[in-house]
Protein backbone atom coordinates (compact mmCIF):
# COMPACT_ATOMS: atom_id res chain seq x y z
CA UNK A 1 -8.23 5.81 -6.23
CA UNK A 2 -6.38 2.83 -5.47
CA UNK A 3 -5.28 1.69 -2.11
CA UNK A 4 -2.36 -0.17 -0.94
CA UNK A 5 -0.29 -1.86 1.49
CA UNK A 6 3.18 -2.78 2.32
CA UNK A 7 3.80 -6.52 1.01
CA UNK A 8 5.64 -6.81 4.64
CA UNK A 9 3.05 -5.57 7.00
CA UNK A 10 0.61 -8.39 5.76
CA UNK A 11 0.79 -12.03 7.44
CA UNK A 12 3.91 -13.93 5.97
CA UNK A 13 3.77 -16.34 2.89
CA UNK A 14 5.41 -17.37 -0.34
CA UNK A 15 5.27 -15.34 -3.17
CA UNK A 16 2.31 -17.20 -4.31
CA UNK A 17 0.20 -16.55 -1.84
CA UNK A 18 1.20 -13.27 -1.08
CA UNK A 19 0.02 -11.59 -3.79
CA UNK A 20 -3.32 -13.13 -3.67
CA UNK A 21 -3.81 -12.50 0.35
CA UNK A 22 -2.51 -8.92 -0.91
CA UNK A 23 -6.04 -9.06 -3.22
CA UNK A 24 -8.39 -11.15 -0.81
CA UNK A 25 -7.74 -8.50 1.69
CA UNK A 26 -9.03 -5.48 -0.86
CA UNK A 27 -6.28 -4.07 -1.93
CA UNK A 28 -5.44 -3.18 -5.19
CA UNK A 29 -1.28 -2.11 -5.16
CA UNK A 30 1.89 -3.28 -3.14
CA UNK A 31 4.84 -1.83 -1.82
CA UNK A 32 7.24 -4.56 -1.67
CA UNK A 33 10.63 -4.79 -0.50
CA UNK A 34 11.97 -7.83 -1.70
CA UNK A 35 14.22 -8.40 1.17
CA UNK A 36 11.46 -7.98 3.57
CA UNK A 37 8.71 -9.61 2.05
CA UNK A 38 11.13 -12.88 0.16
CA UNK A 39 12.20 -15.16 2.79
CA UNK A 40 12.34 -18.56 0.49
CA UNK A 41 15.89 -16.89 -0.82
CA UNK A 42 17.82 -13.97 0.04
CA UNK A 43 17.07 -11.57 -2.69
CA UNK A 44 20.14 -9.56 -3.58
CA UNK A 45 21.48 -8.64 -7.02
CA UNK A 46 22.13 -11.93 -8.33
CA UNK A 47 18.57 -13.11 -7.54
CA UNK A 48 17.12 -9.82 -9.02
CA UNK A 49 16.64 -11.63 -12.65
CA UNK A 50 14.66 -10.77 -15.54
CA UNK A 51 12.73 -13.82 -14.74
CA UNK A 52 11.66 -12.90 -11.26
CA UNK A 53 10.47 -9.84 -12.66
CA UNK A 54 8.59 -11.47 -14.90
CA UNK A 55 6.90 -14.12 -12.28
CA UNK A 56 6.01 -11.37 -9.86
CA UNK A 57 4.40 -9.38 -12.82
CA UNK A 58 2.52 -11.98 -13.96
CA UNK A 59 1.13 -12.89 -10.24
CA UNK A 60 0.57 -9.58 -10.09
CA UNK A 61 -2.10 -9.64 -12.92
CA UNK A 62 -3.77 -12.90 -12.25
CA UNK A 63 -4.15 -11.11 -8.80
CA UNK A 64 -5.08 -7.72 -9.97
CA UNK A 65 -2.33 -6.40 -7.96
CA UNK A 66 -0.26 -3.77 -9.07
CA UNK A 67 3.43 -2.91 -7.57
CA UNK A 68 3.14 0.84 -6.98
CA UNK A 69 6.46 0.95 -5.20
CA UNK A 70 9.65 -1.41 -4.86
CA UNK A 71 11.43 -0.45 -1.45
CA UNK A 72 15.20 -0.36 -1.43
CA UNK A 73 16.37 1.32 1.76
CA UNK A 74 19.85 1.96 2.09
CA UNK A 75 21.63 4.57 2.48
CA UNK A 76 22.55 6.54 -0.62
CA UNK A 77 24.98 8.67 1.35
CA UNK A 78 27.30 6.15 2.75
CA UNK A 79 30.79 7.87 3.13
CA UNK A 80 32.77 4.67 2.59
CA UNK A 81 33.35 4.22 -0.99
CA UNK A 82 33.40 0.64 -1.23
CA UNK A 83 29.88 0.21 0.68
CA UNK A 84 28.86 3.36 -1.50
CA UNK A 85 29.93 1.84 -4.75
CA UNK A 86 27.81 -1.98 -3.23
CA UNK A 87 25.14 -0.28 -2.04
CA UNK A 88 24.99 2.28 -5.96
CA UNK A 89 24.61 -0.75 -7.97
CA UNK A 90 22.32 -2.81 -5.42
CA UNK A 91 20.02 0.36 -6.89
CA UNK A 92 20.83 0.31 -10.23
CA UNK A 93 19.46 -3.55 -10.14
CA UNK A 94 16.53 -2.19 -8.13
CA UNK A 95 15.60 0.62 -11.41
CA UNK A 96 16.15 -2.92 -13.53
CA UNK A 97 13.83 -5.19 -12.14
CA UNK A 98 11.37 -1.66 -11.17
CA UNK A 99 11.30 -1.47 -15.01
CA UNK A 100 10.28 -4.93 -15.77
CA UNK A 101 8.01 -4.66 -13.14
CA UNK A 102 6.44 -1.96 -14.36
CA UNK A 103 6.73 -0.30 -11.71
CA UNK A 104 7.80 3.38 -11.80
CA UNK A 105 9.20 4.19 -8.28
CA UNK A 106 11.98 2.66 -6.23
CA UNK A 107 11.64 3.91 -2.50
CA UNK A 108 14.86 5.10 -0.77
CA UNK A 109 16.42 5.47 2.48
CA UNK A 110 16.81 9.24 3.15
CA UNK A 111 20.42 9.06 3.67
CA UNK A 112 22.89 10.90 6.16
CA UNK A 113 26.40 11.61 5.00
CA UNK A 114 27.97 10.99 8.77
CA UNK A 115 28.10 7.27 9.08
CA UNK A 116 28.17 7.63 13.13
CA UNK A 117 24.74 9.27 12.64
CA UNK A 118 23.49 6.78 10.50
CA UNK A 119 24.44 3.98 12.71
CA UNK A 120 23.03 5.11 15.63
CA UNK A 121 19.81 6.37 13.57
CA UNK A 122 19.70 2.10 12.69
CA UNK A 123 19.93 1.37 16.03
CA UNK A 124 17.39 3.36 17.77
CA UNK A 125 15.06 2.15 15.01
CA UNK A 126 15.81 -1.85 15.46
CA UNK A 127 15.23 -1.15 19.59
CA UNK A 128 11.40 0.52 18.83
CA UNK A 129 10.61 -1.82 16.74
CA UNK A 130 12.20 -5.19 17.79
């Protein structure tokens, strides 16, 4: 068995020494969410490259760190077609860069269909945990 953390629930740092902290502290596979654990950028779909793929993978093995999962939570549901359509290929890049990761799962946001609901489902998350 291999254990595992969430990149983002470890203390902050670059890329390149996030992955080994991930290792010093005994664990052998990551959950990362770029946005949450990147702060030197904003990772988005432009920044999602081939290359960055690439340089996390191969930190990843000098570290003997695996990615297990690569969190994208949004909302899959979204009922306004423009934000659906933004937030569809913001996954799409997300299956990419999972691929070149080698990384076979993308987390997801479960999703609610009634944007009212899924605003205030946001909200009462950001007040327990702000």
């Amino acid at each position: 068995m291999r254990i595992g953390i969430r990149a983002h629930d470890v203390a902050y740092a670059p890329l390149d020494e996030l992955i080994p902290n991930i290792h010093k502290q005994g664990f052998h596979c990551m959950h990362i969410a770029l946005s949450k654990s990147i702060k030197e950028f904003k990772p988005g779909v432009e920044t999602m490259t081939p290359g960055l793929a690439m340089y996390i993978k191969e930190l990843c093995a000098e570290n003997k760190v695996d990615v297990a999962v690569l969190g994208c939570y949004l909302n899959l549901c979204n009922p306004n077609p423009e934000k659906h359509k933004e937030i569809v290929e913001k996954y799409k890049a997300h299956i990419r860069f999972a691929s070149i990761l080698g990384c076979g799962v993308v987390g997801t946001e479960t999703g609610a269909v009634n944007l009212a609901a899924y605003l205030l489902y946001s909200y009462v998350l950001y007040l327990i945990f702000i």
